[in-house]
C-alpha atoms as a PDB file:
ATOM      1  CA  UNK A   1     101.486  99.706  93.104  1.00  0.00           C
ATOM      2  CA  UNK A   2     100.638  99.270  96.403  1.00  0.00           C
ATOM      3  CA  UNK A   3      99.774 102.927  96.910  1.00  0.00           C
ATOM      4  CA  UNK A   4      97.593 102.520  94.058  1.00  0.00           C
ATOM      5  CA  UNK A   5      95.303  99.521  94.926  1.00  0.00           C
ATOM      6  CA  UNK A   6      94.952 101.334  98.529  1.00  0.00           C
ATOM      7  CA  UNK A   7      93.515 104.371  96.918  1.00  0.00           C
ATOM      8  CA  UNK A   8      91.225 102.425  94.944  1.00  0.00           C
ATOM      9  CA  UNK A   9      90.052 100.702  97.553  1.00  0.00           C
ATOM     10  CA  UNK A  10      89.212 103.371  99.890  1.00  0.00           C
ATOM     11  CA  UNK A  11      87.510 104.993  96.527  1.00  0.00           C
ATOM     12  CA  UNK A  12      85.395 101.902  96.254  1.00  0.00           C
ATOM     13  CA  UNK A  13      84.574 101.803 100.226  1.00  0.00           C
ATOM     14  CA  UNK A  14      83.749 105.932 100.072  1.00  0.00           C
ATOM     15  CA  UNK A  15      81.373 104.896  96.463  1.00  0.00           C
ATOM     16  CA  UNK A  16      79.279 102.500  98.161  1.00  0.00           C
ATOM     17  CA  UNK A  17      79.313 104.416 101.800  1.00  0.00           C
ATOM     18  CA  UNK A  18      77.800 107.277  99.811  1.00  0.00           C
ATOM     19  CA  UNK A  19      75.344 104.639  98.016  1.00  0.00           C
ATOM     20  CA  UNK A  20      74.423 103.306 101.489  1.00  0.00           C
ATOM     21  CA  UNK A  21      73.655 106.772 102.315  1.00  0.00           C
ATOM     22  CA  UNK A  22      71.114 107.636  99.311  1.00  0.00           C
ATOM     23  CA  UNK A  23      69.773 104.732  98.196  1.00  0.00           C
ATOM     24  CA  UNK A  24      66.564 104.816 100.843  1.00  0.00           C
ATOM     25  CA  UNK A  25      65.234 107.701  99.896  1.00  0.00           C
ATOM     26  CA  UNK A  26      65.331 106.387  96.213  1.00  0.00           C
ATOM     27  CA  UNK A  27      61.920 106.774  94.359  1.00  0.00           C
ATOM     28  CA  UNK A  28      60.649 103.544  95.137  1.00  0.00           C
ATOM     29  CA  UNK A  29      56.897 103.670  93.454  1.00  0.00           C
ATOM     30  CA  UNK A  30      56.169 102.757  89.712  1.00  0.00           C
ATOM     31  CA  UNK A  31      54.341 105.598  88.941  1.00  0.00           C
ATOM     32  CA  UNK A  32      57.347 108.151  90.329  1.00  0.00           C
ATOM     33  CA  UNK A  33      59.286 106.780  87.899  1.00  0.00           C
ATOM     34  CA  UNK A  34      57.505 106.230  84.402  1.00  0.00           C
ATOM     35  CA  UNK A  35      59.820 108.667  83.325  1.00  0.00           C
ATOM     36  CA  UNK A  36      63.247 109.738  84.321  1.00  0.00           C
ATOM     37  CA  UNK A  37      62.588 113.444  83.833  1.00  0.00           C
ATOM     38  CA  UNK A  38      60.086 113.663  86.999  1.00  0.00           C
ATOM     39  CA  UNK A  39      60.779 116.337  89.273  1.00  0.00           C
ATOM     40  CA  UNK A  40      61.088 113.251  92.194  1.00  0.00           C
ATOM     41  CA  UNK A  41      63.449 111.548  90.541  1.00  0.00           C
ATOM     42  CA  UNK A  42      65.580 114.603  89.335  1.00  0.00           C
ATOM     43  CA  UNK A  43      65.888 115.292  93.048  1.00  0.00           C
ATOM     44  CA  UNK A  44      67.076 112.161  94.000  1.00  0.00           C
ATOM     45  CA  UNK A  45      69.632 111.812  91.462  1.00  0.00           C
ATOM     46  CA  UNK A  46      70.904 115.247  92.031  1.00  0.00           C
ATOM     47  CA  UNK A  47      71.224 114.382  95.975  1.00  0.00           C
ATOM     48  CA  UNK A  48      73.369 110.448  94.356  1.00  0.00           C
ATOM     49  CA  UNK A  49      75.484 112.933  92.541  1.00  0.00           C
ATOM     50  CA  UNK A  50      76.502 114.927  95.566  1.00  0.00           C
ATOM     51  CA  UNK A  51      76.560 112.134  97.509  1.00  0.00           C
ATOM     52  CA  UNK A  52      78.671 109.837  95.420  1.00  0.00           C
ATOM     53  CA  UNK A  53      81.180 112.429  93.887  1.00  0.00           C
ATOM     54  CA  UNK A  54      81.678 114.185  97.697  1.00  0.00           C
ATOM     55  CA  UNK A  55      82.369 111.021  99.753  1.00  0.00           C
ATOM     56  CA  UNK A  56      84.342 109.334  96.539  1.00  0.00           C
ATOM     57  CA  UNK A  57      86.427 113.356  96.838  1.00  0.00           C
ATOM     58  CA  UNK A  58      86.266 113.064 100.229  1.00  0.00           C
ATOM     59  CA  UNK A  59      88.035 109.250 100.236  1.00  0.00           C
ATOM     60  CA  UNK A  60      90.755 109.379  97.295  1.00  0.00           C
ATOM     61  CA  UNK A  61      92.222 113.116  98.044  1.00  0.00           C
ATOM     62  CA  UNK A  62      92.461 112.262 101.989  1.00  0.00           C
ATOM     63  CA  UNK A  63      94.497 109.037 100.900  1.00  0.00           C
ATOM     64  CA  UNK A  64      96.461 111.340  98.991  1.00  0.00           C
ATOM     65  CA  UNK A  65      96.699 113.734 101.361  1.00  0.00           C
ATOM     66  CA  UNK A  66      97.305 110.930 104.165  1.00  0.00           C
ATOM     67  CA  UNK A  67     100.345 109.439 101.553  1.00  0.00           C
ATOM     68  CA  UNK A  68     101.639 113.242 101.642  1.00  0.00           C
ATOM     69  CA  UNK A  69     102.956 112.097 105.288  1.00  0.00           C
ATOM     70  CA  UNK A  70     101.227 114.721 107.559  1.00  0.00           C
ATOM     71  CA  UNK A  71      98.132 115.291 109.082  1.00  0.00           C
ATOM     72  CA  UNK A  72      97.629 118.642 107.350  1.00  0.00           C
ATOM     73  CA  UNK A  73      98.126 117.337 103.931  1.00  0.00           C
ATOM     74  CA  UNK A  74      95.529 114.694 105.164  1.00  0.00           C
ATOM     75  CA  UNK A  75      92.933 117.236 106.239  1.00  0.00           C
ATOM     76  CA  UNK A  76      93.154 119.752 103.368  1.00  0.00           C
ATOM     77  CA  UNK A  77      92.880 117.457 100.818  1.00  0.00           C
ATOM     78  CA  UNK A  78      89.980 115.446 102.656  1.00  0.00           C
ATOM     79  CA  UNK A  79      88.181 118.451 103.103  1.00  0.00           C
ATOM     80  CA  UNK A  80      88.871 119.986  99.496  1.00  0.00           C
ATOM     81  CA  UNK A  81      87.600 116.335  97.787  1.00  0.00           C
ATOM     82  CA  UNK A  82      84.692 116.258  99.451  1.00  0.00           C
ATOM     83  CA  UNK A  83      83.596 120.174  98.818  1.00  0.00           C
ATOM     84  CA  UNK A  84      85.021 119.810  95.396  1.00  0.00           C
ATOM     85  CA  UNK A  85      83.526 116.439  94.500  1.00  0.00           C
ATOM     86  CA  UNK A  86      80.253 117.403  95.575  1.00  0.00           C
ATOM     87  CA  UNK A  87      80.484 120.471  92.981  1.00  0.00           C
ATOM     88  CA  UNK A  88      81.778 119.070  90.044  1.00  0.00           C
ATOM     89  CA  UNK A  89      80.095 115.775  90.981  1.00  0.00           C
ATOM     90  CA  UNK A  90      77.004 117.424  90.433  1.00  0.00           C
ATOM     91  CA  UNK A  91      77.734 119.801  87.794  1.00  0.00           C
ATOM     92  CA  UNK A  92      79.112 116.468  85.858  1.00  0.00           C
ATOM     93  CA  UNK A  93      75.795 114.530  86.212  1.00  0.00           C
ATOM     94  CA  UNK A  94      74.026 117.647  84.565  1.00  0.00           C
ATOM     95  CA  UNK A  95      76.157 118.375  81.666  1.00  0.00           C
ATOM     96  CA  UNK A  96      76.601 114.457  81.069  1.00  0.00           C
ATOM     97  CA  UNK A  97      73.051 114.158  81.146  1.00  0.00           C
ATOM     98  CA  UNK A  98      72.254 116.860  78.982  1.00  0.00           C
ATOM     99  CA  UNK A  99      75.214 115.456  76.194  1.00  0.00           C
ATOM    100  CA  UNK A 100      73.861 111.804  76.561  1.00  0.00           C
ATOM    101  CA  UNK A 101      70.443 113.271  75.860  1.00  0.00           C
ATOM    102  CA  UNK A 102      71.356 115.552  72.492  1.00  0.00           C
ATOM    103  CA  UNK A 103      73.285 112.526  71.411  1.00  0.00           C
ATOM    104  CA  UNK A 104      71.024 109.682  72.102  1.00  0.00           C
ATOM    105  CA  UNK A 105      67.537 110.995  72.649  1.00  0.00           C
ATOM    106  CA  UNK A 106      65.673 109.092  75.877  1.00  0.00           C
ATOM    107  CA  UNK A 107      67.664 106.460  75.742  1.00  0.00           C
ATOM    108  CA  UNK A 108      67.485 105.946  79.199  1.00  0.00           C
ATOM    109  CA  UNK A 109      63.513 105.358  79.340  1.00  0.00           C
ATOM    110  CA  UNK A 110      62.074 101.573  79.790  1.00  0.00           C
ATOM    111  CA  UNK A 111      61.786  99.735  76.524  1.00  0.00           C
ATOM    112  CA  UNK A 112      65.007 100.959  74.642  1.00  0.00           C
ATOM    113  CA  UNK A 113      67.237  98.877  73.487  1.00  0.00           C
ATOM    114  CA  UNK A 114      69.750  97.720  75.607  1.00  0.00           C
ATOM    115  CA  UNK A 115      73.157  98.722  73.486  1.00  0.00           C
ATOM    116  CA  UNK A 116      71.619 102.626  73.208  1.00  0.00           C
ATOM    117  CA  UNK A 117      70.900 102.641  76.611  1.00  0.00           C
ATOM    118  CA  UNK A 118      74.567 101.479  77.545  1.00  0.00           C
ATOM    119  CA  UNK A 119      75.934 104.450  75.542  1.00  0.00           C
ATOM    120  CA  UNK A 120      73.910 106.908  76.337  1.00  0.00           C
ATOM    121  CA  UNK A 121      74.551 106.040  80.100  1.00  0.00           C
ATOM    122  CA  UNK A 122      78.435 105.511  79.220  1.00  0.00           C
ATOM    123  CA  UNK A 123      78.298 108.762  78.026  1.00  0.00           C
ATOM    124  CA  UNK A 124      76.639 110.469  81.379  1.00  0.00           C
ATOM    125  CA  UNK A 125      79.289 108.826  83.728  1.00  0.00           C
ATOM    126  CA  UNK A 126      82.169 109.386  81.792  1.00  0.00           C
ATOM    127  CA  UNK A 127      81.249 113.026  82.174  1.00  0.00           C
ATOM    128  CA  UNK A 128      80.259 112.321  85.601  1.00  0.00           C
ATOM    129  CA  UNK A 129      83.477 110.621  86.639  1.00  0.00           C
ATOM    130  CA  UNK A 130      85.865 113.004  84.957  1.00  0.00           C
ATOM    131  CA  UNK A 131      84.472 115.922  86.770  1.00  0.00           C
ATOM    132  CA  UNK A 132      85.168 114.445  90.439  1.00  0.00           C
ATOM    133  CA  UNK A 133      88.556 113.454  88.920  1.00  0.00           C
ATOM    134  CA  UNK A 134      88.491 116.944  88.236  1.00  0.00           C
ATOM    135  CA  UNK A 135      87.874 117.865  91.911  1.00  0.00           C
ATOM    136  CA  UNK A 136      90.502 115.062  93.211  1.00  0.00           C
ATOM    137  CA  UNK A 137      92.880 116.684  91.033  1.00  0.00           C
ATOM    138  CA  UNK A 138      92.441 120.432  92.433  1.00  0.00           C
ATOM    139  CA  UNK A 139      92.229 118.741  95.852  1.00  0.00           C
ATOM    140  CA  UNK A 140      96.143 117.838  95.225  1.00  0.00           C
ATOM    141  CA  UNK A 141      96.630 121.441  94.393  1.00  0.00           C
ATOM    142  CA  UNK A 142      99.001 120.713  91.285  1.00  0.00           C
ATOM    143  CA  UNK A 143      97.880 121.465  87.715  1.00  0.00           C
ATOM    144  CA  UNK A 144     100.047 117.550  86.776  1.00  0.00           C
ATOM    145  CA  UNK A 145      97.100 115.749  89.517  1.00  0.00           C
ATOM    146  CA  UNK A 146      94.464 117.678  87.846  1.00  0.00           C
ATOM    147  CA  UNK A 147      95.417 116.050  84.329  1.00  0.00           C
ATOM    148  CA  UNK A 148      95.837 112.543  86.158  1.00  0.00           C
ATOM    149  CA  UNK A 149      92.626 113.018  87.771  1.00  0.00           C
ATOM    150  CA  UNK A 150      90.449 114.129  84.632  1.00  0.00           C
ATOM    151  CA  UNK A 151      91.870 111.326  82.612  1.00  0.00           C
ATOM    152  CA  UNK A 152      91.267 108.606  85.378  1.00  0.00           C
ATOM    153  CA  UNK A 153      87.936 110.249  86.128  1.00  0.00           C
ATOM    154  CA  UNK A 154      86.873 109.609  82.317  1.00  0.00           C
ATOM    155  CA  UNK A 155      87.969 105.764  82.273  1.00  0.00           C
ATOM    156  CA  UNK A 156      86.880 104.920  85.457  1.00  0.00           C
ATOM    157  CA  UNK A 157      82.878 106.805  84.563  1.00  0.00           C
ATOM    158  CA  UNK A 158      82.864 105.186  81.258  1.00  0.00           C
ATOM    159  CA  UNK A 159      83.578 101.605  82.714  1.00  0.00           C
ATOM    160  CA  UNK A 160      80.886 102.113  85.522  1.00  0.00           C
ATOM    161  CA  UNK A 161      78.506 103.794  82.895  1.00  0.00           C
ATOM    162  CA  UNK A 162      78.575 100.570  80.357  1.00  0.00           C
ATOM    163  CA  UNK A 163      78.232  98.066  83.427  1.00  0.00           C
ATOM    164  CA  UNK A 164      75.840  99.702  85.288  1.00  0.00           C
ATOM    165  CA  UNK A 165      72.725  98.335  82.976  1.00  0.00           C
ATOM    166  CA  UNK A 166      74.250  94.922  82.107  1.00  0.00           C
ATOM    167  CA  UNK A 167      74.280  94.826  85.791  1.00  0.00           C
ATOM    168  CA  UNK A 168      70.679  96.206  86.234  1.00  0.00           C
ATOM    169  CA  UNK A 169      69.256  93.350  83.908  1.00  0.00           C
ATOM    170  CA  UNK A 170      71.161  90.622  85.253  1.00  0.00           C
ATOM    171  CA  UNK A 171      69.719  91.054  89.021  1.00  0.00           C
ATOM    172  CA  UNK A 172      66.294  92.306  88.041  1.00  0.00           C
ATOM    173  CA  UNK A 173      64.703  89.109  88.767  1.00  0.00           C
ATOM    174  CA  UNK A 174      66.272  89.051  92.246  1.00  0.00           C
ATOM    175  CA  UNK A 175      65.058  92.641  93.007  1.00  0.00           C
ATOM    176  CA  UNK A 176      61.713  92.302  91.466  1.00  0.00           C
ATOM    177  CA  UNK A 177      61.373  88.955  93.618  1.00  0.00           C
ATOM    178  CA  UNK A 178      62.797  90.962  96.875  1.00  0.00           C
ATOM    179  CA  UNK A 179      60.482  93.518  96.423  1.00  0.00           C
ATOM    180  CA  UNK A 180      57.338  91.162  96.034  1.00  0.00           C
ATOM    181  CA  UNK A 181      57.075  92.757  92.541  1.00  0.00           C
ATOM    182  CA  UNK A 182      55.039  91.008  89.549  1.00  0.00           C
ATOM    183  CA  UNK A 183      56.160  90.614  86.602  1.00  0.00           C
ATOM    184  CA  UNK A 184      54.995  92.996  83.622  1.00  0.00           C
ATOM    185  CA  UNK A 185      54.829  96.810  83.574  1.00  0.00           C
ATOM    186  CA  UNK A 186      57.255  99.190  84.378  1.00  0.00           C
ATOM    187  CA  UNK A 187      59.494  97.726  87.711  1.00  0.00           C
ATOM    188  CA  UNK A 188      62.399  99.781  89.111  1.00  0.00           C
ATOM    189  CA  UNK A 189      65.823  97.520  89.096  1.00  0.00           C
ATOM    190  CA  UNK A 190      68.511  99.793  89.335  1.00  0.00           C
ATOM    191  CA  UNK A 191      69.299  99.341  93.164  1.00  0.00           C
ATOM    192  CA  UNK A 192      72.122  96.940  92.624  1.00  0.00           C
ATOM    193  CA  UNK A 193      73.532  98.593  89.320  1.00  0.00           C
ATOM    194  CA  UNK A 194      73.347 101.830  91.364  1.00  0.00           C
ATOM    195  CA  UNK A 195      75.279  99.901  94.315  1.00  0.00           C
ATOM    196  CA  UNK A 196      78.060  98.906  91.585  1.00  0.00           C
ATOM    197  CA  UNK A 197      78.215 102.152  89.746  1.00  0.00           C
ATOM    198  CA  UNK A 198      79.071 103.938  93.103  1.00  0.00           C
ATOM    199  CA  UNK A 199      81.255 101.343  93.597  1.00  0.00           C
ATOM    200  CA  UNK A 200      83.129 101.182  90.630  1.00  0.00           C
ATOM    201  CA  UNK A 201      83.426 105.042  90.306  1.00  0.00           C
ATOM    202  CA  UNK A 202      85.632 105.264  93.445  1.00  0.00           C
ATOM    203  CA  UNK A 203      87.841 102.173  92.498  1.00  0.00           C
ATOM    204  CA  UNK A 204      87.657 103.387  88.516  1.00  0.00           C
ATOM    205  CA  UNK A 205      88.754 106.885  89.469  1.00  0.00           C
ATOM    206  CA  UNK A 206      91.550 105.566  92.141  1.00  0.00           C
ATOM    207  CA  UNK A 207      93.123 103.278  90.572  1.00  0.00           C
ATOM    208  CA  UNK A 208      93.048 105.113  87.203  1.00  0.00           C
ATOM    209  CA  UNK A 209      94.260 108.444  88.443  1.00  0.00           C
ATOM    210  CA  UNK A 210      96.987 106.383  90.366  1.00  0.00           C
ATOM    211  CA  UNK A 211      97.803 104.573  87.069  1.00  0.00           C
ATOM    212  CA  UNK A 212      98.086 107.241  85.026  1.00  0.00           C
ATOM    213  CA  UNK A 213     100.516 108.909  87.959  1.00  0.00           C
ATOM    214  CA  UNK A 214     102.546 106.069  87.475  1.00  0.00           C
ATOM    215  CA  UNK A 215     102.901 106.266  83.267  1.00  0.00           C
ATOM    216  CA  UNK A 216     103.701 110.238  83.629  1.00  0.00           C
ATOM    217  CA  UNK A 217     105.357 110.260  86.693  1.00  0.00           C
ATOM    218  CA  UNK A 218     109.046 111.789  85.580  1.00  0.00           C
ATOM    219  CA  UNK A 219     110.832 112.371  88.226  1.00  0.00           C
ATOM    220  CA  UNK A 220     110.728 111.545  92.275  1.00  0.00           C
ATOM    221  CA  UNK A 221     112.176 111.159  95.597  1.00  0.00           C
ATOM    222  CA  UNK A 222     112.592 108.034  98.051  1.00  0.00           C
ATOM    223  CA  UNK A 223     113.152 108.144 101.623  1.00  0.00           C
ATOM    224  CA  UNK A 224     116.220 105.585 102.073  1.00  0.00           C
ATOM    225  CA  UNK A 225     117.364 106.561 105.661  1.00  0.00           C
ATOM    226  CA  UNK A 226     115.202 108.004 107.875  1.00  0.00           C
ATOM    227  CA  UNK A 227     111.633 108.136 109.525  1.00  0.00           C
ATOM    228  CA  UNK A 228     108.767 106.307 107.001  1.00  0.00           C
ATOM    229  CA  UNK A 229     111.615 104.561 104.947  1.00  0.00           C
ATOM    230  CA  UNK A 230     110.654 103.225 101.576  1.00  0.00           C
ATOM    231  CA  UNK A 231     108.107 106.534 101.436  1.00  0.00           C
ATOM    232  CA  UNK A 232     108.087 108.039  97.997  1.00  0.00           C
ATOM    233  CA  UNK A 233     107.071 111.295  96.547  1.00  0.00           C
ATOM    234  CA  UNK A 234     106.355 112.491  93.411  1.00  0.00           C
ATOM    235  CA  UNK A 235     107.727 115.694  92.445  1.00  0.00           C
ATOM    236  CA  UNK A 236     104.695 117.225  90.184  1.00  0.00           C
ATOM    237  CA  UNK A 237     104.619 120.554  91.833  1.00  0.00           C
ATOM    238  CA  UNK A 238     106.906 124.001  90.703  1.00  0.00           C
ATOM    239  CA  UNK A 239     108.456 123.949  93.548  1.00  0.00           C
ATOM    240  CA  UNK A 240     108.450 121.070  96.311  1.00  0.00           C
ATOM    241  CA  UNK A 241     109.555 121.973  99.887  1.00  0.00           C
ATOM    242  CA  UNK A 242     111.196 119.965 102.116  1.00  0.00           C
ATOM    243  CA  UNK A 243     110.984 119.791 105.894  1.00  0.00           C
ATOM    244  CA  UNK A 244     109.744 119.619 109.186  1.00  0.00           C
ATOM    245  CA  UNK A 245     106.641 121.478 109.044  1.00  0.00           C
ATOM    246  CA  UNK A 246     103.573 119.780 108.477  1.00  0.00           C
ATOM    247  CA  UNK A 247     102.871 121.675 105.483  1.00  0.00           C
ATOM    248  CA  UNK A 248     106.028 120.980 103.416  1.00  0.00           C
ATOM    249  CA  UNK A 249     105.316 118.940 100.174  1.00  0.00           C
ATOM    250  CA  UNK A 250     107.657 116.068 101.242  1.00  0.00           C
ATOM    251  CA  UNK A 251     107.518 116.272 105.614  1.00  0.00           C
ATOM    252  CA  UNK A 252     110.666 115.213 107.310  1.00  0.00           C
ATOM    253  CA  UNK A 253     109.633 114.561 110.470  1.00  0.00           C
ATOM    254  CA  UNK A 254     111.824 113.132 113.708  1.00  0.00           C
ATOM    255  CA  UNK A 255     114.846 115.115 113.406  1.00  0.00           C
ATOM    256  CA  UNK A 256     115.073 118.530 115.282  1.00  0.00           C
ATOM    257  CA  UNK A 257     117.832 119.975 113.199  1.00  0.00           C
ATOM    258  CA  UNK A 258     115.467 119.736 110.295  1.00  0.00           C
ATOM    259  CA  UNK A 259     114.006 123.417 109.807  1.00  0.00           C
ATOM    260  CA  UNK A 260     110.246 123.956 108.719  1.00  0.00           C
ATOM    261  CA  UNK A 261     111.076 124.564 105.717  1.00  0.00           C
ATOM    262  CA  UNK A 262     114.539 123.538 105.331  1.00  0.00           C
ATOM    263  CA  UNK A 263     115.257 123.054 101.244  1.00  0.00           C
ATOM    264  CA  UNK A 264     113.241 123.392  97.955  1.00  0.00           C
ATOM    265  CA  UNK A 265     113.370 121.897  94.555  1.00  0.00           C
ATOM    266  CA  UNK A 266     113.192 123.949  92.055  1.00  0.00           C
ATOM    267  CA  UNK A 267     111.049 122.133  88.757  1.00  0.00           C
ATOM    268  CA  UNK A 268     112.579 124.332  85.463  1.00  0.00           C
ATOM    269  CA  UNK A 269     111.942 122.367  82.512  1.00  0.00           C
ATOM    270  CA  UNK A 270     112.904 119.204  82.863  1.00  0.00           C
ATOM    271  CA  UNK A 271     115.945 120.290  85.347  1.00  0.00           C
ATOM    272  CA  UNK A 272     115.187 119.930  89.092  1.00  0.00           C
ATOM    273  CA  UNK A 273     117.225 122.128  91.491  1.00  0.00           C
ATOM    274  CA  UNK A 274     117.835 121.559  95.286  1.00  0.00           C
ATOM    275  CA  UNK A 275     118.259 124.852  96.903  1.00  0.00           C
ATOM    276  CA  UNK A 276     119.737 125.195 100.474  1.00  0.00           C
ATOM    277  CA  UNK A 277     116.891 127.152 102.931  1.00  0.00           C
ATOM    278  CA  UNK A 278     119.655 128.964 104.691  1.00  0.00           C
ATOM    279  CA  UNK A 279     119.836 126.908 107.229  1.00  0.00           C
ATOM    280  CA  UNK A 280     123.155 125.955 109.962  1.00  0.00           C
ATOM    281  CA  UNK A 281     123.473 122.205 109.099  1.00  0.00           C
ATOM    282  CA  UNK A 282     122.674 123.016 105.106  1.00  0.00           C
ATOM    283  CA  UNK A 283     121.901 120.285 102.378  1.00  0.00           C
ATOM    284  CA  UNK A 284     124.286 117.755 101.205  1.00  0.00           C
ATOM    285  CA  UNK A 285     124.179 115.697  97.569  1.00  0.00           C
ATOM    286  CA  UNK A 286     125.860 112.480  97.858  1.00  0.00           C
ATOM    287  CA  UNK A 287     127.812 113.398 100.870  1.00  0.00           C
ATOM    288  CA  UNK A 288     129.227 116.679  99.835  1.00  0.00           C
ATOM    289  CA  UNK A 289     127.364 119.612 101.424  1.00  0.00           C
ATOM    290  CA  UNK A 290     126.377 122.421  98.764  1.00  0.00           C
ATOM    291  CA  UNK A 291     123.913 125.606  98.518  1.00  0.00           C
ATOM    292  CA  UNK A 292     122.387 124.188  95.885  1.00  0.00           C
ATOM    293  CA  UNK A 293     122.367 121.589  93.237  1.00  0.00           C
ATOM    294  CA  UNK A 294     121.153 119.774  89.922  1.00  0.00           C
ATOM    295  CA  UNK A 295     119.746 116.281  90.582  1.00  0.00           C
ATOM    296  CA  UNK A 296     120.235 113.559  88.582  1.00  0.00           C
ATOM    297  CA  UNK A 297     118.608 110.001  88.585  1.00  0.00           C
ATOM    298  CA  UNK A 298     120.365 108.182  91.242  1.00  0.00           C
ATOM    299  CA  UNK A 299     121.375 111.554  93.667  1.00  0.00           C
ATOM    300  CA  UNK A 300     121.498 111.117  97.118  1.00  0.00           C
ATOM    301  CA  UNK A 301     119.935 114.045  99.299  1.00  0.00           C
ATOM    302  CA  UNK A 302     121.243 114.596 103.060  1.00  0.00           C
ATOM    303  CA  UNK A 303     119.165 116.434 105.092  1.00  0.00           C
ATOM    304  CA  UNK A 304     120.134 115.762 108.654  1.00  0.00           C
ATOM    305  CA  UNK A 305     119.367 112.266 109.719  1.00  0.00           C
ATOM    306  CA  UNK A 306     117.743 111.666 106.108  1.00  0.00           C
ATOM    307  CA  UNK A 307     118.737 110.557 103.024  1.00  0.00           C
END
């Protein structure tokens, strides 16, 4: 679990870094805003949706990457959730919007009720935060993250997406009275529900994805003897290599023995094969060196100084 609330946390740091980021240029005049469909405030919420879905990419998939135990794995996936969140961050605002609006009309303009307007937003962010799941997932370049990260991505943007107005009322006496704003007319009070929703979509998406990890998760190994002991890894690709490169799926690092890529496991079905690498100290299971092997809940894998 602890792996969990990390990445949730540095998803909720990298939501409100990117809302930090955007929030000044936000339309800030009455009359910009009258209606959500103005080309000024289309702009800005296309640059929030970059914004918030590359820095939330950028955050979770390098503290997956990071977790991966090198500082390729770190880099790649850093780099991948930030290009890929930006994408599908923005594609995901787009086609949310466009389903929240053929289901609910303008929900979203001043003066509707306050239950449409918290499903038609619900609706826009659930979208919104399944499609940077979407990119964290493709980040962790296994079809099993991309799953976890759609399905995270969808509960953590519909529980930002039914907050986000609740919170909007609640503190739009304090921004109004911030902002030297009278009351009547048409004020703009979304600054701190914006603030939340950012937020919430990088600890939503984190710790969702990292829960639903945890429900599926089927099979994996702990490091019991060895550098980074207590270091576990989930084995949700094909085929997992072990080993000292940097780019191995599960990096054994420490040990000079230890090829690049000394040993694979084989995923077939639900049967997970060790295969030796062909290297001169080989692979042991449980003590007993062997080319290859069947695992079993409870096997023991020697790799040089590792178990």
């Amino acid at each position: 679990m602890g792996r969990i609330f990390f990445v949730a946390f540095v998803g909720a740091i990298a939501g409100l870094v990117a809302w930090a980021i955007v929030e000044p240029f936000a339309p800030k005049s009455i009359d910009s805003i009258n209606a959500l469909s103005s080309p000024e405030w289309q702009r800005w919420e296309g640059f929030f949706a970059i914004a918030v879905g590359g820095f939330i990419g950028l955050g979770i998939a390098g503290a997956n990457g990071w977790y991966q135990g090198s500082r390729v794995h770190l880099m790649r996936s850093a780099a991948l959730g930030l290009l890929l969140g930006a994408v599908f961050g923005s594609i995901g605002l787009n086609v949310g919007g466009a389903i929240g609006t053929a289901v609910f009309g303008n929900a979203g303009q001043p003066g509707q009720a306050i239950l449409t307007t918290i499903m038609w937003r619900s609706t826009i962010f659930l979208v919104f935060g399944a499609m940077i799941g979407l990119g964290v997932g493709i980040a962790g370049l296994s079809m099993t993250r991309v799953a976890q990260g759609v399905i995270g991505g969808l509960i953590g943007g519909f529980v930002a997406g039914v907050l986000f107005d609740l919170i909007s009322a609640m503190t739009a006496s304090l921004v109004m009275t911030a902002r030297g704003a009278q009351d009547g007319g048409v004020q703009e009070i979304g600054i701190v529900g914006r603030a939340t929703l950012a937020v919430l979509l990088g600890l939503g998406i984190g710790f969702f994805t990292g829960i639903v990890a945890l429900v599926a998760k089927r099979a994996w190994l702990r490091l019991e003897v060895g550098r980074n002991e207590g270091k576990e890894w989930v084995l949700d690709f094909p085929q997992a290599y072990l080993g000292r490169s940097e780019t191995s799926h599960i990096p054994l690092f420490g040990d000079p023995n230890i090829a690049p890529m000394h040993a694979r496991i084989d995923r077939t079905g639900g049967r997970f094969i060790l295969i030796d690498g062909g290297t001169p100290i080989g692979i042991g299971v449980n003590g007993i060196r062997v080319p290859s092997a069947e695992l079993n809940h409870g096997d023991i894998i020697n790799i040089g100084a590792y178990n």
